[in-house]
Protein backbone atom coordinates (compact mmCIF):
# COMPACT_ATOMS: atom_id res chain seq x y z
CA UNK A 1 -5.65 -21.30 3.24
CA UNK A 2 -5.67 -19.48 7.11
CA UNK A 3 -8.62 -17.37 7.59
CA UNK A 4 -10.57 -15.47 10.27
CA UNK A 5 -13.69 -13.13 10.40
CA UNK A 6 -13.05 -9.92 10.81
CA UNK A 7 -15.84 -6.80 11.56
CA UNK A 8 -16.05 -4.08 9.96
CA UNK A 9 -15.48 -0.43 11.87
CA UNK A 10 -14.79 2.41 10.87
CA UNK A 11 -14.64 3.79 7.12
CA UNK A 12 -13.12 7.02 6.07
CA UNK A 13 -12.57 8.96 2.69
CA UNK A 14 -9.47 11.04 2.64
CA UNK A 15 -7.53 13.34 -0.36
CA UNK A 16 -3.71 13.12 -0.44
CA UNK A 17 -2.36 16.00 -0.08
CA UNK A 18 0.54 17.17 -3.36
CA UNK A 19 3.87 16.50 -2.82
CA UNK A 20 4.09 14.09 0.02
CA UNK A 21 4.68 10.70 -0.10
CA UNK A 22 1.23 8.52 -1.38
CA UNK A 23 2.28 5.59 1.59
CA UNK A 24 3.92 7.63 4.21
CA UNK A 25 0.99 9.37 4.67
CA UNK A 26 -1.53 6.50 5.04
CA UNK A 27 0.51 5.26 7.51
CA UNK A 28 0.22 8.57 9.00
CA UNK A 29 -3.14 8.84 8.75
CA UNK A 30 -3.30 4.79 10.44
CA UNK A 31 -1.30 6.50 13.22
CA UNK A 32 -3.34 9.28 13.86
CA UNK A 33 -6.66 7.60 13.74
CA UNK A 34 -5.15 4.43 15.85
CA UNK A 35 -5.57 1.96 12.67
CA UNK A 36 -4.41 -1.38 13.55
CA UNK A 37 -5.96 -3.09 10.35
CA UNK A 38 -7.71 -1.74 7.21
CA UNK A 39 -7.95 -2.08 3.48
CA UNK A 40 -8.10 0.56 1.09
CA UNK A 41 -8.20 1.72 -2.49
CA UNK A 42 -7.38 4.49 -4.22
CA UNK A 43 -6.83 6.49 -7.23
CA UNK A 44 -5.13 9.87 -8.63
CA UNK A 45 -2.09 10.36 -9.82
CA UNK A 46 1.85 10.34 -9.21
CA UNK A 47 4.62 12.42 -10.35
CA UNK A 48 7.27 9.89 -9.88
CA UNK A 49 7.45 6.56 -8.41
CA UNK A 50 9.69 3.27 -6.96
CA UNK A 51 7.89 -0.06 -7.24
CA UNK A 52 9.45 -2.94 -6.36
CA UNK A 53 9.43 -6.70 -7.80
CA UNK A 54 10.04 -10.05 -5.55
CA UNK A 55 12.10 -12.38 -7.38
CA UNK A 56 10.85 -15.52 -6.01
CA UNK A 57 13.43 -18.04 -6.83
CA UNK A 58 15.78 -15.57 -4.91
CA UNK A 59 13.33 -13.99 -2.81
CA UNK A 60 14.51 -10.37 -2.74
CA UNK A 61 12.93 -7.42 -3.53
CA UNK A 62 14.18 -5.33 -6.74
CA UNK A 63 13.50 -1.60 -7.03
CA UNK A 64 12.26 -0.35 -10.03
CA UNK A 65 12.73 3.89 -10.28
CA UNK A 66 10.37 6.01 -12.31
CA UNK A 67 10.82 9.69 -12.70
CA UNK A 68 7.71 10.67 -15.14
CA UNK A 69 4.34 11.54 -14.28
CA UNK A 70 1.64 8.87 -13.97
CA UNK A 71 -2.34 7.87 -13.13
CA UNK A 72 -3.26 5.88 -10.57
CA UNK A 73 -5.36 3.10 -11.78
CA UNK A 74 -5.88 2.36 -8.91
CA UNK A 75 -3.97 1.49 -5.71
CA UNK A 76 -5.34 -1.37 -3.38
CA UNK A 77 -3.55 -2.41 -0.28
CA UNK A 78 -4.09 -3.07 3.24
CA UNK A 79 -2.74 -1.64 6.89
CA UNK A 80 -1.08 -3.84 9.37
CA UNK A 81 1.45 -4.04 11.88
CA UNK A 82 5.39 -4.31 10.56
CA UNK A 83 8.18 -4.48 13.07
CA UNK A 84 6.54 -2.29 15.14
CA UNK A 85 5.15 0.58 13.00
CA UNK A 86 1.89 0.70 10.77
CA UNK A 87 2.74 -0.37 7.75
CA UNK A 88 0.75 0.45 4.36
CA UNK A 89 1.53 -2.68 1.79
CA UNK A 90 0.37 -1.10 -1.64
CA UNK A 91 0.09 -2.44 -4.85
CA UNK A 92 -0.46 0.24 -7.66
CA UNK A 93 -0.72 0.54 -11.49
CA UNK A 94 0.38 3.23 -12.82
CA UNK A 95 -1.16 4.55 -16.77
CA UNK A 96 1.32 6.35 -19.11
CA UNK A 97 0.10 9.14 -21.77
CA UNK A 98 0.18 6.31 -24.33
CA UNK A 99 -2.08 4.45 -22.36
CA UNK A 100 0.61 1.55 -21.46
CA UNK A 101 0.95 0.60 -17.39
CA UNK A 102 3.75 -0.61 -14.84
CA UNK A 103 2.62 -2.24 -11.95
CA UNK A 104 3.81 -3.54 -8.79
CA UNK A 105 4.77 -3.36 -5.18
CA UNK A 106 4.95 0.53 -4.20
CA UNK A 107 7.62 1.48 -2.13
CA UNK A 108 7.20 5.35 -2.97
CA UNK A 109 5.53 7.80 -5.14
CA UNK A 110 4.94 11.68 -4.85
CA UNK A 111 1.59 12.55 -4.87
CA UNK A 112 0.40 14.85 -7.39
CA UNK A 113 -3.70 13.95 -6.25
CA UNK A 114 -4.99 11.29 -4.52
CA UNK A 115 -8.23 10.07 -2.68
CA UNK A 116 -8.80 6.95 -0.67
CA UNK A 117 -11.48 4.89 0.45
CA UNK A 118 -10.16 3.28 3.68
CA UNK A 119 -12.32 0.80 5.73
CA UNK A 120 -10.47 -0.10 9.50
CA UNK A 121 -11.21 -3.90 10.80
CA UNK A 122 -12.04 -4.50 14.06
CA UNK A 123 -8.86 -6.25 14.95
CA UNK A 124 -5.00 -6.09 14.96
CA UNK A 125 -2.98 -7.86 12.09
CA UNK A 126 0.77 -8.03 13.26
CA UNK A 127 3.10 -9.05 10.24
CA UNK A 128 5.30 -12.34 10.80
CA UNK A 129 8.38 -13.97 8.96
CA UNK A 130 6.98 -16.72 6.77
CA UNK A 131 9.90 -19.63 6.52
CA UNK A 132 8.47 -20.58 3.30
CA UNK A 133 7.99 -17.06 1.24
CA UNK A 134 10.62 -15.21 3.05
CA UNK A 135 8.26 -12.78 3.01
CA UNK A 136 6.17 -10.83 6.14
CA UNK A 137 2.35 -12.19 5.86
CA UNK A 138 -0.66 -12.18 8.53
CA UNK A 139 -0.36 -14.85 10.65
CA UNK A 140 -3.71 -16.02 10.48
């Protein structure tokens, strides 16, 4: 396992606001405050959503599209650096009426209501291709 210490800086609560995008507008909100790192959580709900799945054996991502309205229970993720732009890589489960979930990798939802908890690191993480994964990690 790679690891560093990080400090902590600054911590924020924000609401979503309906209708946009639940990760465009963290990243926005990483933009506008100059977020280089951060993790955060959060719950509400979603009127429709696209998760995605990595197949490992063929390491791609498959999209998964969901037009129904959810709960948020609960998103976690983290803020980093991605080709260049702030990138928000969220994991969310999603609740059904009936009380059954989907879960994954979000790549968009709607926001119906959301509030975060975000807390910035005192540091910049800058994604990088990992030979082994396929995937973008923290080079660490």
């Amino acid at each position: 396992m790679d690891y560093r210490e990080v400090e902590g800086a600054r911590e924020y609560v924000a609401r979503l606001d309906h209708g946009v995008g639940w990760r465009s507008q963290i990243e926005a909100f990483a933009d506008e405050e100059g977020i280089d790192a951060a993790f955060f959580v959060g719950l509400g709900a979603v009127q429709d959503a696209t998760l995605l799945f990595y197949d490992q054996e063929v390491q791609e991502y498959y999209d998964i599209e969901f037009d129904e309205p959810f709960e948020v229970v609960p998103a976690v993720g983290n803020v980093s650096w991605l080709e260049g732009e702030r990138f928000a890589h969220t994991h969310m489960t999603l609740s059904r009426e009936d009380g059954s979930v989907v879960a994954g990798h979000l790549d968009e939802a709607t926001t119906f209501a959301g509030e975060l908890y975000v807390r910035e690191f005192d540091t910049k993480l800058d994604r990088e291709h990992d030979e082994t994964t396929d995937l973008d990690l923290w080079p660490l």
